[in-house]
Protein backbone atom coordinates (compact mmCIF):
# COMPACT_ATOMS: atom_id res chain seq x y z
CA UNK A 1 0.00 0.00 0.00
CA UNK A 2 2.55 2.71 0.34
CA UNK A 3 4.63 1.92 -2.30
CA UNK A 4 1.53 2.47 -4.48
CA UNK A 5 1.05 5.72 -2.27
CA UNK A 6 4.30 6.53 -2.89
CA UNK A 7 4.06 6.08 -6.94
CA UNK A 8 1.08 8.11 -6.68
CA UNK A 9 2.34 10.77 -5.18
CA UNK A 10 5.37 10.40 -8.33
CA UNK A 11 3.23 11.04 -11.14
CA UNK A 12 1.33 13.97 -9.11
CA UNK A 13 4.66 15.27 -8.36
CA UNK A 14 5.55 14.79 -12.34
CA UNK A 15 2.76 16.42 -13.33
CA UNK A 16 3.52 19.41 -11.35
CA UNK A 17 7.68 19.74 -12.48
CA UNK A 18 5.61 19.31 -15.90
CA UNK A 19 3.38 22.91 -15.58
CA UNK A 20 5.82 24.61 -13.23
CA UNK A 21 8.71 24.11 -16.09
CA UNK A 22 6.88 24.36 -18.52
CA UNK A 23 8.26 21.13 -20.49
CA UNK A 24 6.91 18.81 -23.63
CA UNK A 25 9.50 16.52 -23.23
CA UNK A 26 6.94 13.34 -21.96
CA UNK A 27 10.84 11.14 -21.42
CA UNK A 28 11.26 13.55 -18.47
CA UNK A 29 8.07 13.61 -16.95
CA UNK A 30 8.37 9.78 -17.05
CA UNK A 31 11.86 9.84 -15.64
CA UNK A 32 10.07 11.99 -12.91
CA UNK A 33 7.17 9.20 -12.17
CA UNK A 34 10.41 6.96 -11.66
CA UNK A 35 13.04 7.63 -9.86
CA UNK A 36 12.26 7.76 -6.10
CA UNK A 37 13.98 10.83 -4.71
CA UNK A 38 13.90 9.77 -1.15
CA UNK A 39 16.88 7.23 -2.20
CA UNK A 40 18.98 9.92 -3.25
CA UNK A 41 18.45 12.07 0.11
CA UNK A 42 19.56 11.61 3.56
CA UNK A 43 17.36 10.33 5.69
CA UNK A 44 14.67 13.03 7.13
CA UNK A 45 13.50 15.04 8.44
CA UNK A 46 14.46 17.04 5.72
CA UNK A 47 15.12 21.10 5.49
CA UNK A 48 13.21 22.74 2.26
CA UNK A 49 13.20 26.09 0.33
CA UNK A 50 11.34 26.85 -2.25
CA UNK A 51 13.50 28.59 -4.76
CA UNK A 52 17.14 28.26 -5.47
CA UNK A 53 17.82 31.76 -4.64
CA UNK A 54 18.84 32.36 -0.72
CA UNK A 55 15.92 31.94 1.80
CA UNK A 56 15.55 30.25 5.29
CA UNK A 57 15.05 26.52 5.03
CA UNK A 58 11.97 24.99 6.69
CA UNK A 59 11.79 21.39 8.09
CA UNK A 60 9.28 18.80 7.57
CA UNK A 61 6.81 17.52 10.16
CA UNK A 62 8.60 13.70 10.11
CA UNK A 63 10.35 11.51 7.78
CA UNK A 64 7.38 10.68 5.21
CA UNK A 65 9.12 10.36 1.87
CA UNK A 66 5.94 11.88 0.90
CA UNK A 67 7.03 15.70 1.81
CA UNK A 68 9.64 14.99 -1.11
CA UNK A 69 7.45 14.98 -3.89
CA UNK A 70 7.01 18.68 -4.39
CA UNK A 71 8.87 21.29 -6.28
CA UNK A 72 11.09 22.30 -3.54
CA UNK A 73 14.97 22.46 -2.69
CA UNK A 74 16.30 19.59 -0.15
CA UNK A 75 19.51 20.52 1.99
CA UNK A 76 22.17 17.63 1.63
CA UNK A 77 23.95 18.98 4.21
CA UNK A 78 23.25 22.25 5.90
CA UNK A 79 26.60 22.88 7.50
CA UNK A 80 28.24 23.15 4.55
CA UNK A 81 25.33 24.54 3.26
CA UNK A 82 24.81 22.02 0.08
CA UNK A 83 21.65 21.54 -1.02
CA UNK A 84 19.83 19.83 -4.29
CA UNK A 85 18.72 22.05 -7.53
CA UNK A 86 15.32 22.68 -7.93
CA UNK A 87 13.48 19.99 -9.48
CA UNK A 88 12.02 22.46 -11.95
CA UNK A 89 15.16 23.67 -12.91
CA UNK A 90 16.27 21.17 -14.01
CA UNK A 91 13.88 19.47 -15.79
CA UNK A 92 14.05 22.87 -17.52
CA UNK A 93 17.75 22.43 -18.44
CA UNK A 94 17.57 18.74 -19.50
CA UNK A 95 14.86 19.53 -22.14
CA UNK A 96 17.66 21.67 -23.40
CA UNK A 97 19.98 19.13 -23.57
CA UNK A 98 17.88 17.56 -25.81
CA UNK A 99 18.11 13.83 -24.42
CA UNK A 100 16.90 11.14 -25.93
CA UNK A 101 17.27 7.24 -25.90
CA UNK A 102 20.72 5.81 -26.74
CA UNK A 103 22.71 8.96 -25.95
CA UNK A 104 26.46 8.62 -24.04
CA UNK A 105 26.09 11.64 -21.50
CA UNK A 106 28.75 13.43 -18.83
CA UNK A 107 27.13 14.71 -15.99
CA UNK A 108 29.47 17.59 -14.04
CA UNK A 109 28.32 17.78 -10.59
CA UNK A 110 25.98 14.90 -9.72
CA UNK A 111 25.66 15.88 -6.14
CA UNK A 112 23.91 12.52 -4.53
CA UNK A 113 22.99 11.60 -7.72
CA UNK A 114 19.02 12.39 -8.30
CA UNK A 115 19.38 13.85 -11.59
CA UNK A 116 22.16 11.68 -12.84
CA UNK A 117 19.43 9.01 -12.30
CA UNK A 118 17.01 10.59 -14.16
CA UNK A 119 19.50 11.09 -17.20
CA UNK A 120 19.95 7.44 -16.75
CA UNK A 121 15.90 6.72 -17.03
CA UNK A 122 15.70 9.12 -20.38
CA UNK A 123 18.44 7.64 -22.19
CA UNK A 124 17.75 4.01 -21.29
CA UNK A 125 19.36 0.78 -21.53
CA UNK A 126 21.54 1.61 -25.06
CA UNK A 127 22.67 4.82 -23.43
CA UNK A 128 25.36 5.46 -20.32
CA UNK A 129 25.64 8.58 -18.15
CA UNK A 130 29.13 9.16 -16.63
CA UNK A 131 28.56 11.50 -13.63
CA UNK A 132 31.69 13.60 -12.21
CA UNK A 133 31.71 14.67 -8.48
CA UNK A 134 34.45 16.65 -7.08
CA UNK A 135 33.41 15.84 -2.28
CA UNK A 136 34.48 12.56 -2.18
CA UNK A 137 31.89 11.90 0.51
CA UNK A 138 29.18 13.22 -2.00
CA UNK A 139 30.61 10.92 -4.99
CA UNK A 140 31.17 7.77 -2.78
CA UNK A 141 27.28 7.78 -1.89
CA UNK A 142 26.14 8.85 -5.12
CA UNK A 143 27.85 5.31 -6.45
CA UNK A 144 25.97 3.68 -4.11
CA UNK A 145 23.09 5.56 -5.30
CA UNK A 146 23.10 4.47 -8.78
CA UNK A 147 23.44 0.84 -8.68
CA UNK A 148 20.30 -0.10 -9.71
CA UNK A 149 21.04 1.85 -12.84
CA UNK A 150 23.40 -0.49 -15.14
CA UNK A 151 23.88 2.21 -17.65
CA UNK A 152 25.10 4.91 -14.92
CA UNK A 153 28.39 5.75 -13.06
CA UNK A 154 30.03 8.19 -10.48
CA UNK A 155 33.58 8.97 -10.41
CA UNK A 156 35.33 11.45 -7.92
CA UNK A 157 36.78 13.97 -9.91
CA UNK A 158 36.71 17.66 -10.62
CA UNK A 159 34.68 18.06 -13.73
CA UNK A 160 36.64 21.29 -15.04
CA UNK A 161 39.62 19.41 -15.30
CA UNK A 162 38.79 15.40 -15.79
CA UNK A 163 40.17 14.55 -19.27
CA UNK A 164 36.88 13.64 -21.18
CA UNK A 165 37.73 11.84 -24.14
CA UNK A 166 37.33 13.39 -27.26
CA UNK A 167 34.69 13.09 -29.44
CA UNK A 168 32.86 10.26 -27.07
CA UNK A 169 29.26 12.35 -25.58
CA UNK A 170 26.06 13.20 -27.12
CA UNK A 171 25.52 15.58 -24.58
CA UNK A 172 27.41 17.37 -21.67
CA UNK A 173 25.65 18.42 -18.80
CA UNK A 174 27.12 20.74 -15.90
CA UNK A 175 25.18 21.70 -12.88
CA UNK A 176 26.70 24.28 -10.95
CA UNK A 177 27.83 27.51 -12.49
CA UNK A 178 30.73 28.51 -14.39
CA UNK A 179 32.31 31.49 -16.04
CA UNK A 180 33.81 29.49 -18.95
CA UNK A 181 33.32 27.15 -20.91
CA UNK A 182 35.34 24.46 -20.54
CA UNK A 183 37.66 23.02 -23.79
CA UNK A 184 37.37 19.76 -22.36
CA UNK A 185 33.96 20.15 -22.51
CA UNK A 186 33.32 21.15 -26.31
CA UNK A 187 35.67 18.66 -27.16
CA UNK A 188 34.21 15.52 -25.72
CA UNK A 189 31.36 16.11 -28.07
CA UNK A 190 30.63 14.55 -30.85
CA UNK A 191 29.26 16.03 -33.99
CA UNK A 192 25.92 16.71 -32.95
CA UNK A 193 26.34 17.13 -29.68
CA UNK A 194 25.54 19.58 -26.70
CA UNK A 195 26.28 21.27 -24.13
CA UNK A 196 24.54 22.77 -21.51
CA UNK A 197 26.01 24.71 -18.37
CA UNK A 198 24.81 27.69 -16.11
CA UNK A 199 27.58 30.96 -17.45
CA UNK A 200 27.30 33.43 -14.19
CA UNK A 201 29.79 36.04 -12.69
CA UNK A 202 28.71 34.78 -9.22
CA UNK A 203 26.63 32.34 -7.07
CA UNK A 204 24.59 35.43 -6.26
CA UNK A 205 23.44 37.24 -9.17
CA UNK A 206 21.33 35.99 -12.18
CA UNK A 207 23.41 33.91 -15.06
CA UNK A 208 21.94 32.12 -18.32
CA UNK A 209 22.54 29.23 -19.05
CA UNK A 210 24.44 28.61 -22.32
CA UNK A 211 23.84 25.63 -24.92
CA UNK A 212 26.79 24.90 -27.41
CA UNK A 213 25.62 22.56 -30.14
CA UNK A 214 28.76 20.87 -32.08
CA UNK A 215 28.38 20.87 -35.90
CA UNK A 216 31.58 20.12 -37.28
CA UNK A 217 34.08 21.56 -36.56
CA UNK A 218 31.86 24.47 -35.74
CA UNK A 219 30.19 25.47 -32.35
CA UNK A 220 26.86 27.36 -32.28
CA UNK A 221 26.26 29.02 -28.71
CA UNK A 222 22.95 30.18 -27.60
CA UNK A 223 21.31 31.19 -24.08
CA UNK A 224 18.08 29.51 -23.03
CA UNK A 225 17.11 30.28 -19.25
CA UNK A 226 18.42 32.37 -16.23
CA UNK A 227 20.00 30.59 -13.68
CA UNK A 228 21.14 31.13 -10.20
CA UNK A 229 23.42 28.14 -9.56
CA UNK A 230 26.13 26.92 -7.29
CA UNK A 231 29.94 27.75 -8.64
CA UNK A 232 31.92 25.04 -10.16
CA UNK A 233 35.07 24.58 -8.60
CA UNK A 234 37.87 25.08 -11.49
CA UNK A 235 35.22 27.02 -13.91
CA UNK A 236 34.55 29.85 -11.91
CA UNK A 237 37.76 31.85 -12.78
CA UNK A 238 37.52 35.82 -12.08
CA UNK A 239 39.45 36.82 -15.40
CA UNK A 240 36.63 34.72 -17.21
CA UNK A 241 34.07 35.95 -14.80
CA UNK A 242 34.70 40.09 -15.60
CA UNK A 243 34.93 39.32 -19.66
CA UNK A 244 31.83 37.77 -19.33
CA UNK A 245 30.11 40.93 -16.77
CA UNK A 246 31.89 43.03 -19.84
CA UNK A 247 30.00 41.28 -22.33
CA UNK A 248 27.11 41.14 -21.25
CA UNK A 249 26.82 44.82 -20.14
CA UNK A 250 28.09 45.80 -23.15
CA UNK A 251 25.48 43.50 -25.71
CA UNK A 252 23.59 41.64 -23.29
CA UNK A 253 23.09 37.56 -23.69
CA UNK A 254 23.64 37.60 -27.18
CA UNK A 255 22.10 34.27 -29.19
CA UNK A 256 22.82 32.74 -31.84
CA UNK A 257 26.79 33.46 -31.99
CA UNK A 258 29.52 31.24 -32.92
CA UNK A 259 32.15 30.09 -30.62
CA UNK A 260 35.82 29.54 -32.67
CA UNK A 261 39.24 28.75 -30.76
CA UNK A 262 41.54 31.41 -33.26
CA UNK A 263 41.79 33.87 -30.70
CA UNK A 264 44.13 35.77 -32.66
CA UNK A 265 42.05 36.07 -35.47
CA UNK A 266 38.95 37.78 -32.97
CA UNK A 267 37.53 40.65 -34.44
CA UNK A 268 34.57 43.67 -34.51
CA UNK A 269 31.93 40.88 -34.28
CA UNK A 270 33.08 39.54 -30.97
CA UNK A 271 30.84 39.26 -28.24
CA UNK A 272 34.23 38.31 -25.67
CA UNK A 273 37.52 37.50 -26.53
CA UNK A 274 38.59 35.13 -23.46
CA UNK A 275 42.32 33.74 -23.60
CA UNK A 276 41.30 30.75 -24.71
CA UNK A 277 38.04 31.41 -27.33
CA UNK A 278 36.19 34.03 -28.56
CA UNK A 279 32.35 34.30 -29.58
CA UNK A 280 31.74 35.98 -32.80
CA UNK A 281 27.94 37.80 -33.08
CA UNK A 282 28.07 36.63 -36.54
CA UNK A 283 28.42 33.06 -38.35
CA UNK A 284 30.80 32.58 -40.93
CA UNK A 285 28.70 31.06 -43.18
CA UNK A 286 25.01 28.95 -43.69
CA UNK A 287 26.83 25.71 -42.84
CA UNK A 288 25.34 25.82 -38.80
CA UNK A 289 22.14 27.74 -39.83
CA UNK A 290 21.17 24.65 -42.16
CA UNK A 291 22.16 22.16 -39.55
CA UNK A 292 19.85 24.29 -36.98
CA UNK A 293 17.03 24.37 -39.25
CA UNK A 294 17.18 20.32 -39.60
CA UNK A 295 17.35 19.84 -35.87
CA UNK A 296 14.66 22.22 -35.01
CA UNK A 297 12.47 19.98 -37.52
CA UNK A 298 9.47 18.49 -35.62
CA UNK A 299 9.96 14.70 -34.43
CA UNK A 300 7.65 11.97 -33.37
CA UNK A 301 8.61 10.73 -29.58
């Protein structure tokens, strides 16, 4: 009886990450009816907050995994003051990953593991999800976490710096906030391929998060939501951090903009010039536009 409670209170608790996101995606809101949260959690009583911006944490009445299934933030540990991302969120930002069945994913900063496991139900058997946590404590548990999922890992590493292999995901996905993007990153994706991760100047102001789609040799770089996010240790450099408060002051999140490594070569169509890429305002020519075009083509799920 309550494990039927329990799945019950899932697809209610689906339905709402469905309106309050506002996704289409129906893999997610599957992956949502799912995965049981409460075995990705510490035990409760658990502290909540409502938004991922700062405010006091509550704490539940008792231990009833049932308090879980809202749309609500879950301390992991208060004393260091981690916590999860809101479910919302991120069902938000894996719709713009664009997931789907078969892919090879890197998760960067899994935390305990939750939404590594629900990359793990959307991609399925014939897809893998390699998760990268820098606490040991947090990636230890978050292996323990994912054993019932055969297609998912957890390694302790630090995701800015963790030699990806080139050319070997569909799809990169970072959690906490940086103020580069990563080469390691853009290189471990195949032609194709995306990447999603929160840019900010700080974990306290307002970011976007950026998608980089692969296409060739070519990388098209768009922003898709606002984000207030965690920093990621090794990506939140403060030389990065003021080009990008420059740029954005200067032409706000500017879309569809190409990303190219030839510093040298940067130019009056430059968004920022970082030391290590640049993003041009302007495509050199109709080669990513057509690929665009063929991805945004409607699909049958």
């Amino acid at each position: 009886m309550a494990s039927t409670r329990l799945q019950e209170l899932r697809e209610w608790y689906a339905d709402e990450i469905r309106w309050s996101a506002g996704i289409s995606d129906e893999r997610i809101v599957r992956a949502f009816q799912r995965v049981p949260r409460e075995n990705f959690l510490p035990s409760g009583p658990w502290l909540f907050a409502t938004a991922m911006t700062p405010e006091p944490f509550r704490e539940t009445s008792d231990a009833d995994p049932r308090h879980l299934y809202h749309n609500v933030v879950v301390a992991i540990d208060s004393a260091r003051d981690l916590s999860t991302a809101l479910p919302s969120y991120m069902a938000t930002l894996l719709e713009h990953a664009g997931l789907t069945p078969g892919a090879r994913v890197a998760h960067i900063g899994a935390g305990l593991g939750y939404y590594t496991a629900l990359i793990a139900e959307i991609v399925g058997d014939t897809g893998s999800v390699m998760a990268l946590e820098l606490d040991s404590e947090l990636a230890s548990q978050t292996q323990t976490n994912l054993a019932p999922y055969s297609n998912a890992c957890c390694l302790c590493a630090d995701g800015s710096s963790y030699p990806l292999a080139r050319d070997s995901f569909d799809v990169v996905v970072v959690s906490a906030g940086a103020s580069q993007l990563q080469l390691s990153w853009l290189d471990s994706l195949r032609d194709g391929g995306r990447l999603v991760v929160p840019l900010v100047f700080s974990d306290e102001e307002p970011g976007q998060v950026a998608r980089a789609m692969r296409y060739g040799d070519r990388f098209h770089v768009e922003f898709v939501m606002d984000a207030i996010v965690y920093p990621c240790h090794g990506s939140d450099d403060r030389c990065y951090a003021d080009i990008l408060r420059e740029a954005v002051e200067t032409f706000g999140w500017y879309s569809n903009s190409e990303l190219r490594f030839d510093v040298e070569y940067a130019d009056d169509s430059a968004w920022l010039v970082t030391p290590t890429y640049w993003i041009s305002m302007i495509e050199r020519d109709q080669t990513v536009k057509q690929a665009r075009s063929l991805e945004a083509a409607p699909t049958i799920s």
